[in-house]
C-alpha atoms as a PDB file:
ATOM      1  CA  UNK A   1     -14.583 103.892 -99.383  1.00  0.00           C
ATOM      2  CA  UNK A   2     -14.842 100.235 -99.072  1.00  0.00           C
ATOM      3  CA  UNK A   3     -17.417  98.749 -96.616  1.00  0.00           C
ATOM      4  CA  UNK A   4     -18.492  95.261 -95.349  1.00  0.00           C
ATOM      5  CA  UNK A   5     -21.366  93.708 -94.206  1.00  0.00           C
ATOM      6  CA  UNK A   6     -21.638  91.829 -91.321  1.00  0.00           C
ATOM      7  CA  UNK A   7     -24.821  90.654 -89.623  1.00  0.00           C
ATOM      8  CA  UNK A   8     -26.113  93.978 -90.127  1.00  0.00           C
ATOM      9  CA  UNK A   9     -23.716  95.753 -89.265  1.00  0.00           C
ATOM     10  CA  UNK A  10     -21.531  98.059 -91.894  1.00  0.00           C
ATOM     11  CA  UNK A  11     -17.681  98.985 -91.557  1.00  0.00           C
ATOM     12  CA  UNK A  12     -16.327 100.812 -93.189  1.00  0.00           C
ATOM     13  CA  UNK A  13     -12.333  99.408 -94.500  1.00  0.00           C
ATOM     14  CA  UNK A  14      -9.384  99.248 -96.619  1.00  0.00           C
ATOM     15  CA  UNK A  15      -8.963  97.502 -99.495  1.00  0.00           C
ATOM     16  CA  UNK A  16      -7.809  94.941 -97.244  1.00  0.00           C
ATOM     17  CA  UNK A  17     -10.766  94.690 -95.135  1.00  0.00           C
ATOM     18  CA  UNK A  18      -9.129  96.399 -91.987  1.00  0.00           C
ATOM     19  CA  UNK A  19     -11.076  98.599 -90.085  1.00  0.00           C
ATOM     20  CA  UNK A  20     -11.039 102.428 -91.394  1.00  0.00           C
ATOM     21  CA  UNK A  21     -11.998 103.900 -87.433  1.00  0.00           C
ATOM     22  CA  UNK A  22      -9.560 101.615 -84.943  1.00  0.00           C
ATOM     23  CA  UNK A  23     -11.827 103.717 -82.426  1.00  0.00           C
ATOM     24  CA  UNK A  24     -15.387 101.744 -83.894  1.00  0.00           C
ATOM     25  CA  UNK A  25     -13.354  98.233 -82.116  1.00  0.00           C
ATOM     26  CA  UNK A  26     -14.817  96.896 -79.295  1.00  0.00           C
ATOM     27  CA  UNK A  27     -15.037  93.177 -78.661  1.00  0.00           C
ATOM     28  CA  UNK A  28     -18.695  92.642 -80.454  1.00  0.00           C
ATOM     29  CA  UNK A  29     -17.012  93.973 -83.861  1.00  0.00           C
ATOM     30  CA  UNK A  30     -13.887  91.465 -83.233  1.00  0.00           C
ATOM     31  CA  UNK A  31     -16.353  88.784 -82.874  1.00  0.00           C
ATOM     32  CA  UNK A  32     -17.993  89.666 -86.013  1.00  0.00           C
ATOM     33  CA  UNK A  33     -14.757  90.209 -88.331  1.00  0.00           C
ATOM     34  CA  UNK A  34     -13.786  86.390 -86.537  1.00  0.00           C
ATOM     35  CA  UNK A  35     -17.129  84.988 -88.725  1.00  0.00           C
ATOM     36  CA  UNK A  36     -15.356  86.287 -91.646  1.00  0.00           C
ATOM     37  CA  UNK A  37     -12.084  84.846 -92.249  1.00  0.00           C
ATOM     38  CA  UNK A  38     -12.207  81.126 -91.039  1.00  0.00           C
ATOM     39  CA  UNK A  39     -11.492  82.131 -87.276  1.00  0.00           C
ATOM     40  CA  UNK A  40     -15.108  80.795 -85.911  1.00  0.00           C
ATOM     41  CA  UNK A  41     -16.086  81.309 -82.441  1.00  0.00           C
ATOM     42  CA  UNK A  42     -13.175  83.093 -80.115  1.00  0.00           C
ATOM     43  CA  UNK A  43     -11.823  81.045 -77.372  1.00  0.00           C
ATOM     44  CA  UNK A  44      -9.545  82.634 -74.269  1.00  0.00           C
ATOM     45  CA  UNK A  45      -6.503  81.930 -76.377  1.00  0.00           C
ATOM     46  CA  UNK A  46      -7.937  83.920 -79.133  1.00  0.00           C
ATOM     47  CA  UNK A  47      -9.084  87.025 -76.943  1.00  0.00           C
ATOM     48  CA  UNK A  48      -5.569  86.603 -74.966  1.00  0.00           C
ATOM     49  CA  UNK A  49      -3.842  87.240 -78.645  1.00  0.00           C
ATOM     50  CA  UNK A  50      -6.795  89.670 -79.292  1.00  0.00           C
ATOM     51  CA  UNK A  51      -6.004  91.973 -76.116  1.00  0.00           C
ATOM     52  CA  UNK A  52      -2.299  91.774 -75.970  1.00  0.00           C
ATOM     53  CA  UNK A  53      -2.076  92.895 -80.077  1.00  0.00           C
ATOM     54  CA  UNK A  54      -4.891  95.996 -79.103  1.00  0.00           C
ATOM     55  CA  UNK A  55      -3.135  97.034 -75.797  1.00  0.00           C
ATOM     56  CA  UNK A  56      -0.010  97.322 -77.539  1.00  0.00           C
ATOM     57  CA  UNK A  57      -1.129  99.029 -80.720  1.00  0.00           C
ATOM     58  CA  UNK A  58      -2.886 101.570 -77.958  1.00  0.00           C
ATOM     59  CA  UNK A  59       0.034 102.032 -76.051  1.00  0.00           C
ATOM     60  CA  UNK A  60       3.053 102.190 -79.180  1.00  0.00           C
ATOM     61  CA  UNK A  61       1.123 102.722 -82.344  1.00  0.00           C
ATOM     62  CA  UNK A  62       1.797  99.787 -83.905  1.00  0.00           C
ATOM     63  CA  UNK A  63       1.399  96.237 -83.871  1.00  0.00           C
ATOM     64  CA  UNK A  64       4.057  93.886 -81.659  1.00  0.00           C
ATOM     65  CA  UNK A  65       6.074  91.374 -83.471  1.00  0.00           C
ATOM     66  CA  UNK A  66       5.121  88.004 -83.414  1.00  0.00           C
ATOM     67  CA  UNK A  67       7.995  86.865 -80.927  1.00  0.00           C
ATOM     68  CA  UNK A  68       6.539  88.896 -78.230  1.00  0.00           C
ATOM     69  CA  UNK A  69       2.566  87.793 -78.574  1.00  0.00           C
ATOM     70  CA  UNK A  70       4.244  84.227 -77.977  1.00  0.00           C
ATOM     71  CA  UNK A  71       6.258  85.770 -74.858  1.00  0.00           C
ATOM     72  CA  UNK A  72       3.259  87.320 -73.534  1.00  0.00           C
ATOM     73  CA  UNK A  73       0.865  84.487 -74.140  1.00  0.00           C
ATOM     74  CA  UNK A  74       2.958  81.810 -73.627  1.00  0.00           C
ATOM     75  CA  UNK A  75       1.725  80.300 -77.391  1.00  0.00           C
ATOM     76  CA  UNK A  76       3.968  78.805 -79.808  1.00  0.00           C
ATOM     77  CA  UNK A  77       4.177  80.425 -83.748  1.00  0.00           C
ATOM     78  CA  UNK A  78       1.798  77.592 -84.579  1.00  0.00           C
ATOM     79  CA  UNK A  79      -0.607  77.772 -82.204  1.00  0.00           C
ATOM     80  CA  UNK A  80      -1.282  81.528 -83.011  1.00  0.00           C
ATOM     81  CA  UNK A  81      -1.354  79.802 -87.030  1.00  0.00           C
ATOM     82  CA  UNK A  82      -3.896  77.393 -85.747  1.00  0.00           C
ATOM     83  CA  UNK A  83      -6.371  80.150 -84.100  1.00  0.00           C
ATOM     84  CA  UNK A  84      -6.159  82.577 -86.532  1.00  0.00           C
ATOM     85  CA  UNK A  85      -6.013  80.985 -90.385  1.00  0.00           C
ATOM     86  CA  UNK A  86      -5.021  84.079 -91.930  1.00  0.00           C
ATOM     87  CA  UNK A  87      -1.705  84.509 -89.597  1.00  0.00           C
ATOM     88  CA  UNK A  88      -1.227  87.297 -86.902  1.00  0.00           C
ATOM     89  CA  UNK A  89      -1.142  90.442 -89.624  1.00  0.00           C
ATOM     90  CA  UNK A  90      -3.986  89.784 -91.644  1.00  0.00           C
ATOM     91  CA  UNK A  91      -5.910  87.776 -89.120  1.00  0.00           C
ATOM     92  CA  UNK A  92      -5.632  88.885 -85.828  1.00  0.00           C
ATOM     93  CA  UNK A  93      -4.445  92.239 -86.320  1.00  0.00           C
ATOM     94  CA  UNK A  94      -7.837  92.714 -88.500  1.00  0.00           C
ATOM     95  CA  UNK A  95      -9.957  90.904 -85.926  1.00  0.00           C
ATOM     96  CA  UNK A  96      -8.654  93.150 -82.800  1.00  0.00           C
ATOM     97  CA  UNK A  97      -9.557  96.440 -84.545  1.00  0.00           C
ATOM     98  CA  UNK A  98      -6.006  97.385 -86.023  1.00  0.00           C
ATOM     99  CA  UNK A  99      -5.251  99.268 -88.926  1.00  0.00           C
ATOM    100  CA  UNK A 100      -3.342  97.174 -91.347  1.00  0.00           C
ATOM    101  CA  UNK A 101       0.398  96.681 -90.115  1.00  0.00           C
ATOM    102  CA  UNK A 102       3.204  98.356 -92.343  1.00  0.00           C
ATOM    103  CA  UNK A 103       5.515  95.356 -91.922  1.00  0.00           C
ATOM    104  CA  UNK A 104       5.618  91.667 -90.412  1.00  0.00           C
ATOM    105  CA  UNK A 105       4.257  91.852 -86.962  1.00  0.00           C
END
């Protein structure tokens, strides 16, 4: 199984670099994956994105779409682009703990 190294910390991953254990999350490991792909230091508009993707993974087992982080945050498609380089799947769905979404979130 895959693992990465982070600050001294190991996780264990896909071949994708998502999280094996959604359950090892908290917000220390989403700062640490953020150091990783071009995200940098997490601002409120990052942990808003951050909490509304976990809460709904928690709550319907998968990832929202993109259309409803905007309606919950109030961002706009590029904004979310802007904080998180590597788009909402592979960025912030990695960064909040997620396993890797099945289709376009």
């Amino acid at each position: 199984m895959p693992t990465i190294d982070i600050e001294g910390h190991r996780f264990e991953v896909d071949g994708d670099g998502f999280l094996k254990d959604p359950s090892a999350w908290n917000d220390e490991v989403a700062r640490l994956f953020a150091t990783t792909d071009g995200t940098g230091a997490l601002t409120e508009d990052h942990w808003a994105v951050i909490k509304f993707i976990r809460g709904h993974w928690e709550e319907n087992d998968l990832a929202p779409m993109v259309r409803k982080i905007c309606q919950h945050t109030g961002l706009r498609l590029k904004q979310i682009y802007e904080l998180f380089p590597m788009g909402p799947a592979k960025g912030a769905c990695r960064i909040a703990g997620l396993p890797k979404p099945d289709g376009c979130v």
